[in-house]
Protein backbone atom coordinates (compact mmCIF):
# COMPACT_ATOMS: atom_id res chain seq x y z
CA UNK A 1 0.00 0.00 0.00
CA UNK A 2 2.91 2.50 0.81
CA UNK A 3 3.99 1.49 -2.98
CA UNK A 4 0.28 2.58 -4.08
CA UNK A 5 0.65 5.82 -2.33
CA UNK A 6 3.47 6.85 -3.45
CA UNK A 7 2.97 5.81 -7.20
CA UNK A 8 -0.40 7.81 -6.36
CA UNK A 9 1.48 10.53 -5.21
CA UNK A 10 3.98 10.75 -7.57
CA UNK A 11 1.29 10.37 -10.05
CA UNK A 12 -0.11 13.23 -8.54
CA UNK A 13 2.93 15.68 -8.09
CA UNK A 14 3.60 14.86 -12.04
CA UNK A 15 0.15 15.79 -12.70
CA UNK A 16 0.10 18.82 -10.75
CA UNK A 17 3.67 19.63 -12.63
CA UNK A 18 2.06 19.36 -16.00
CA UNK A 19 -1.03 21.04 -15.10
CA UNK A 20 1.29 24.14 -13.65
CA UNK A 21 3.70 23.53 -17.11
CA UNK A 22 0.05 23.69 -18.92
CA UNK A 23 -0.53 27.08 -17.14
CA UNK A 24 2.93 28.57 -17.46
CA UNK A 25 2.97 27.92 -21.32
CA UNK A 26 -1.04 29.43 -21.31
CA UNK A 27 0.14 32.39 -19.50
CA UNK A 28 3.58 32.74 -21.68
CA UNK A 29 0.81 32.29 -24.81
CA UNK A 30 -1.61 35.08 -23.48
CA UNK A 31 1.25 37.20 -22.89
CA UNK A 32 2.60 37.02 -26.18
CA UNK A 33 -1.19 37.62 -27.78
CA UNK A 34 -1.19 40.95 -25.61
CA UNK A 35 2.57 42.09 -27.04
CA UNK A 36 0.88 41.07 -30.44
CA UNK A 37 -2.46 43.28 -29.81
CA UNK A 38 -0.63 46.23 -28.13
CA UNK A 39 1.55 46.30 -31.33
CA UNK A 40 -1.38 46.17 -33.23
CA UNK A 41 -3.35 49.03 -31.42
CA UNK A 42 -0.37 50.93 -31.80
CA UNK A 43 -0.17 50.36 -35.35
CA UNK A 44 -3.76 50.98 -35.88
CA UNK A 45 -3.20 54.18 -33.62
CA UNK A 46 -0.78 55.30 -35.63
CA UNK A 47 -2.72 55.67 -38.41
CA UNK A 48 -5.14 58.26 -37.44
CA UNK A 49 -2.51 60.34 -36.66
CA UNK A 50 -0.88 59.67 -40.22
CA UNK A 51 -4.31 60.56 -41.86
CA UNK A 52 -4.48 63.89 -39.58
CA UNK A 53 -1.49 64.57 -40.46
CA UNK A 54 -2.05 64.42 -44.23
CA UNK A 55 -5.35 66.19 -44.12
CA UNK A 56 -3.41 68.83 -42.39
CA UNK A 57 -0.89 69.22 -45.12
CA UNK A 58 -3.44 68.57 -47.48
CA UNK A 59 -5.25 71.71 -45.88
CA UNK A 60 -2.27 73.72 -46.46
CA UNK A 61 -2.02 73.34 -49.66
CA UNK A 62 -5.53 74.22 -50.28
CA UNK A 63 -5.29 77.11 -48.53
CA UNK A 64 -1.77 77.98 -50.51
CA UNK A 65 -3.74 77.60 -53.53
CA UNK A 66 -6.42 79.22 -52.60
CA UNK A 67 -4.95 82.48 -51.86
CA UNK A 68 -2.97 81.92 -55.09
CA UNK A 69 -5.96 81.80 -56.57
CA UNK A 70 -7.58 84.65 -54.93
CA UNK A 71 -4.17 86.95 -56.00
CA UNK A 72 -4.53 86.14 -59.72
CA UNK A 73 -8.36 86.77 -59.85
CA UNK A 74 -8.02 90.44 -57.89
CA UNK A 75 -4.89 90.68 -59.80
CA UNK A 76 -6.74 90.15 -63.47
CA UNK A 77 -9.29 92.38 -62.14
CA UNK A 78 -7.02 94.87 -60.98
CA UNK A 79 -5.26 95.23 -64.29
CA UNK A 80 -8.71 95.47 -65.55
CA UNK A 81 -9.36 98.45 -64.39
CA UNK A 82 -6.08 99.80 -64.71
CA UNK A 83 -6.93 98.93 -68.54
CA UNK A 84 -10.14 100.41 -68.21
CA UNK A 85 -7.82 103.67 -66.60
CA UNK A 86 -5.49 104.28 -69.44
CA UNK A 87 -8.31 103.89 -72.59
CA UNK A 88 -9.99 106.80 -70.50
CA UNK A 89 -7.65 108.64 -70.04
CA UNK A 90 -6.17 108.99 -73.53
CA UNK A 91 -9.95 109.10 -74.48
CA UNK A 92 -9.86 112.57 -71.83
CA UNK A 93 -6.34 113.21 -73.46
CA UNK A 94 -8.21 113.17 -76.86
CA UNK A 95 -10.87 115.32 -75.42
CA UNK A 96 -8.61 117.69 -73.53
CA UNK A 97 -6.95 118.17 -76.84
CA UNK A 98 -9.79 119.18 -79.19
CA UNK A 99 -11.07 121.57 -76.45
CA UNK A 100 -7.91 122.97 -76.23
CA UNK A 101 -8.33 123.67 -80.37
CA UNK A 102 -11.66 124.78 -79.73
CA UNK A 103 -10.48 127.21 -77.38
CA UNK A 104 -7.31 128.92 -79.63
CA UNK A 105 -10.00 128.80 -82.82
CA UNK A 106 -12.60 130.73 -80.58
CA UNK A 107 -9.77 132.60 -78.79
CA UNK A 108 -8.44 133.52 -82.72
CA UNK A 109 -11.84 134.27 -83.97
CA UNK A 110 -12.59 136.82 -80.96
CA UNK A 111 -9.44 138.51 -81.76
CA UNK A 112 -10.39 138.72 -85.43
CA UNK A 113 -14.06 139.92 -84.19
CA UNK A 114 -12.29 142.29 -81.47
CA UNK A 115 -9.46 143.71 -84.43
CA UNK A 116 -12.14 144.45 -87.02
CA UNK A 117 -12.96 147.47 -88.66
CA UNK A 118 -16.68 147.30 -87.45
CA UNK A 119 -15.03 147.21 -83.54
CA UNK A 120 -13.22 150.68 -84.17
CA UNK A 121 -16.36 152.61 -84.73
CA UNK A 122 -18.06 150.88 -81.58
CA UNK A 123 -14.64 152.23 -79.31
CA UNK A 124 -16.32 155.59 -79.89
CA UNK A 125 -18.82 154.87 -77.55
């Protein structure tokens, strides 16, 4: 019987071994499945960030071309009107110059009308 019990009890102690081998490896397993998940929540994390981060860049580029694009449309406008400007003003310059004509041929023809003959006879008066 002592031989039973001890068989028994060896029997025992190797089963509780492998059992706490069993655990050990189960543990070691779960622990490497965590190491595996962290890695992959920081991976997955990471991501995000990367997509932020290329929306932000993305935004800045809009914007950059954006106010490019607001430059050259007041910028075309702007030389617009300058266009606009200069045909008026040599239209005025045109202008300006036939009413100074005007005014030296009425100018002339007063001073004719003023050095006539029929002007003497009126200085009498």
């Amino acid at each position: 019987m002592v031989i039973t019990g001890a068989v028994e009890t060896d029997q025992a102690s190797e089963a509780v071994r492998s059992a706490e081998e069993e655990k050990h490896d189960k543990v070691e397993q779960i622990h490497e499945e965590i190491q595996k998940v962290k890695e992959q929540r920081e991976a997955v994390a990471e991501f995000p960030k990367k997509v932020r981060r290329a929306v932000h860049v993305r935004s800045r580029k809009t914007k950059v071309a954006e106010i490019q694009t607001r430059r050259f449309i007041l910028q075309e406008s702007v030389m617009k009107v300058m266009e606009d400007l200069m045909k008026t003003a040599g239209e005025s310059a045109e202008g300006i110059s036939k009413l100074i004509d005007a005014m030296k041929e009425n100018n002339r023809k007063l001073a004719a009308v003023c050095n006539s003959p029929n002007n003497a006879e009126d200085e009498g008066y």
